[in-house]
Protein backbone atom coordinates (compact mmCIF):
# COMPACT_ATOMS: atom_id res chain seq x y z
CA UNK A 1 -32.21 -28.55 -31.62
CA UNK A 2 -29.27 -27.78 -33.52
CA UNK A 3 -25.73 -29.14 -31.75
CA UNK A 4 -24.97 -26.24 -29.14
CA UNK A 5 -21.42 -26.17 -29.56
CA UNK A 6 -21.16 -25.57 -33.14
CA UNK A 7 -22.16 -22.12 -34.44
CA UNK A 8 -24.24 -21.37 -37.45
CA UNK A 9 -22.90 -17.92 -38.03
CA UNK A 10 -23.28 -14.69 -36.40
CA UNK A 11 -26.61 -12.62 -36.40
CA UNK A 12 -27.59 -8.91 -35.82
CA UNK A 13 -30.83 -8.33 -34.45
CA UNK A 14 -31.75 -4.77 -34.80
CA UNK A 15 -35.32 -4.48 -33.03
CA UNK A 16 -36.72 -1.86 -30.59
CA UNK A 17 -39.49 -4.01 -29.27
CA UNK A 18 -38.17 -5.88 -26.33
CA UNK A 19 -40.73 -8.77 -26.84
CA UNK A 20 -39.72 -9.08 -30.26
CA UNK A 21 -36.00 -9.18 -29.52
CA UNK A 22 -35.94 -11.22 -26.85
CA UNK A 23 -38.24 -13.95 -29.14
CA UNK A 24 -35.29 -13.54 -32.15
CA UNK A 25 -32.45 -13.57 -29.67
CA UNK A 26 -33.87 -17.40 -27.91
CA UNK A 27 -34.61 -18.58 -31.08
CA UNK A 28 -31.86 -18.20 -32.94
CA UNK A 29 -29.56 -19.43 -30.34
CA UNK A 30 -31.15 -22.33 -30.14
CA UNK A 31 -30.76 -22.71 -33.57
CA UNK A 32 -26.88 -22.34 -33.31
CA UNK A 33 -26.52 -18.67 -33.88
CA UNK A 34 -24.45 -16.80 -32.19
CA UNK A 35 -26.68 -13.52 -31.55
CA UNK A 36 -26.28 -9.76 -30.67
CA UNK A 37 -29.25 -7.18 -30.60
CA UNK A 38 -29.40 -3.33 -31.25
CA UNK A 39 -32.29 -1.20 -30.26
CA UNK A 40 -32.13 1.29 -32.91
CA UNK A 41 -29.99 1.52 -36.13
CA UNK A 42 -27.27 4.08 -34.87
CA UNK A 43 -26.36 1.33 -32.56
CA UNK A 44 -26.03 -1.16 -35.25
CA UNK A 45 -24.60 0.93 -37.26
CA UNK A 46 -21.47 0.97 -35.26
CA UNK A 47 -21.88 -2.49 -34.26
CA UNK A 48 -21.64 -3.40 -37.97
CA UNK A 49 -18.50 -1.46 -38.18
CA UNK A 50 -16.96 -3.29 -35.26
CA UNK A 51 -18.30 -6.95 -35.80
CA UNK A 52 -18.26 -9.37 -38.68
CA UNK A 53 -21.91 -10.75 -39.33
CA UNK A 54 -23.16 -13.32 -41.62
CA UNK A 55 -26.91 -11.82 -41.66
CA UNK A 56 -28.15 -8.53 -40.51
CA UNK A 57 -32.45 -8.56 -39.13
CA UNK A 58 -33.65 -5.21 -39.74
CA UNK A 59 -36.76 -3.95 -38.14
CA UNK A 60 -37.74 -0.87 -40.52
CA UNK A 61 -39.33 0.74 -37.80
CA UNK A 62 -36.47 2.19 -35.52
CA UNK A 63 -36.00 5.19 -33.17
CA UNK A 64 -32.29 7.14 -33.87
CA UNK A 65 -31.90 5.39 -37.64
CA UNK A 66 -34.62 3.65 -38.69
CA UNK A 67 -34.16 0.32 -40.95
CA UNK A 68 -34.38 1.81 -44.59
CA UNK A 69 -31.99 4.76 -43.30
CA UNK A 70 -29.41 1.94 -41.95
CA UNK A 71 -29.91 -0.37 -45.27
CA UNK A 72 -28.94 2.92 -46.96
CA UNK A 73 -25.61 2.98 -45.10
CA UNK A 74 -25.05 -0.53 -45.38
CA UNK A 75 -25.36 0.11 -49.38
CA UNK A 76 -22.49 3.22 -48.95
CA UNK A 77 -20.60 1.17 -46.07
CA UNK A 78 -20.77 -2.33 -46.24
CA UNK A 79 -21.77 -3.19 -49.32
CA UNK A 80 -20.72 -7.02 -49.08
CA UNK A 81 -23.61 -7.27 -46.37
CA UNK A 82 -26.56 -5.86 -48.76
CA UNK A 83 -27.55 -9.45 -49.32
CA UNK A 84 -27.30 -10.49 -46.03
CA UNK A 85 -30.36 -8.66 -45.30
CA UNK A 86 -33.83 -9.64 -44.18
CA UNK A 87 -36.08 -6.89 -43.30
CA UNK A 88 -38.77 -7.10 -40.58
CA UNK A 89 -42.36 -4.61 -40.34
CA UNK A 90 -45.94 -4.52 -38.75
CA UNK A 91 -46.33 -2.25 -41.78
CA UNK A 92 -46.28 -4.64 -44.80
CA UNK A 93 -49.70 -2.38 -46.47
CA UNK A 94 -48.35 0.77 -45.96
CA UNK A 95 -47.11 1.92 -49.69
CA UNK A 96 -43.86 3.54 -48.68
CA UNK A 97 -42.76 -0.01 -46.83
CA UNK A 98 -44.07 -2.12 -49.54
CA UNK A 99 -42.05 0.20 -52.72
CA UNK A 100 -38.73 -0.04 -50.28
CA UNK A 101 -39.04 -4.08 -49.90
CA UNK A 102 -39.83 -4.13 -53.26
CA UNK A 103 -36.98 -2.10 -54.38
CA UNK A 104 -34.38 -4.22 -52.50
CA UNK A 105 -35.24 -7.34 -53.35
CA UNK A 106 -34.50 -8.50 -49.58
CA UNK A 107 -36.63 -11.19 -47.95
CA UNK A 108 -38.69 -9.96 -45.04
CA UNK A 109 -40.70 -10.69 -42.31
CA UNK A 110 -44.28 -9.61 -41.99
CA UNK A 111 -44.72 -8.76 -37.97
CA UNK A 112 -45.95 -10.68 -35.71
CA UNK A 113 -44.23 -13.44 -36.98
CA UNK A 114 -43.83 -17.11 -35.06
CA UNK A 115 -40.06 -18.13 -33.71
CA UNK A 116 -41.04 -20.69 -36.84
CA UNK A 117 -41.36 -18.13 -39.64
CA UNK A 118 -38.40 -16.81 -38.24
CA UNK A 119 -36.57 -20.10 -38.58
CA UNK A 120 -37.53 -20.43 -42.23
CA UNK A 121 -36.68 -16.84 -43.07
CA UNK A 122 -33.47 -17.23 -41.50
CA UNK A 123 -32.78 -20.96 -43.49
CA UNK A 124 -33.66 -19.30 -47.08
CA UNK A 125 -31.37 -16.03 -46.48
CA UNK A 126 -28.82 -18.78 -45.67
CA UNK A 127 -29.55 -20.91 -48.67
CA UNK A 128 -29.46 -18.22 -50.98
CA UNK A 129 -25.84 -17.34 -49.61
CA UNK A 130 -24.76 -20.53 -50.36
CA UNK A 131 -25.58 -20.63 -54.01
């Protein structure tokens, strides 16, 4: 574990699946993130406006805004936060999903994924920030 009292950065969760969420949001705080979750992208949408964050988890799949329609803003809005990034799908085969993650160049997560894939994912989209 990670020392508690310093933090890593700040991390947006965006995930309709309460499982799912709940799995980022214990994870990453105990790897020293400091962590806030949206259930759909209209939500983090206006979260993103509000908050500073130093990566951005996108599930593509969400109700209001879904994930490629939010990236999309982020692109017109917030464009310092396009590489900060990392997408997450159950729907890795599906042609649209695979052009789109393609097309962005952002790292992603294949659903399910282990609170370990998620801790690598989360390290390289860090790593790559650094250089």
């Amino acid at each position: 574990m990670k020392n508690p009292g310093v933090s890593r950065g700040k991390i947006l969760v965006v995930e309709d699946e309460p499982a799912i969420a709940r799995v980022c949001l214990q994870t990453l705080k105990l790897e020293g993130f400091q962590v806030d979750t949206a259930i759909d992208g209209s939500l983090a949408e206006r979260m993103l406006d509000e908050g500073n964050y130093d990566l951005v988890l996108i599930d593509i799949r969400t109700p209001v805004m879904n994930g490629k329609q939010l990236y999309q803003s982020l692109v017109q809005k917030h464009p310092e936060l396009v590489n900060r990034v990392i997408f997450t799908t159950g729907d890795v085969l599906g042609g649209d999903t695979r052009s789109f993650l393609e097309q962005t160049g952002r790292l992603f997560l294949a659903k399910p994924f282990t609170p370990d894939e998620l801790k690598a994912v989360v390290s390289e989209a860090s790593r790559r920030l650094q250089q």
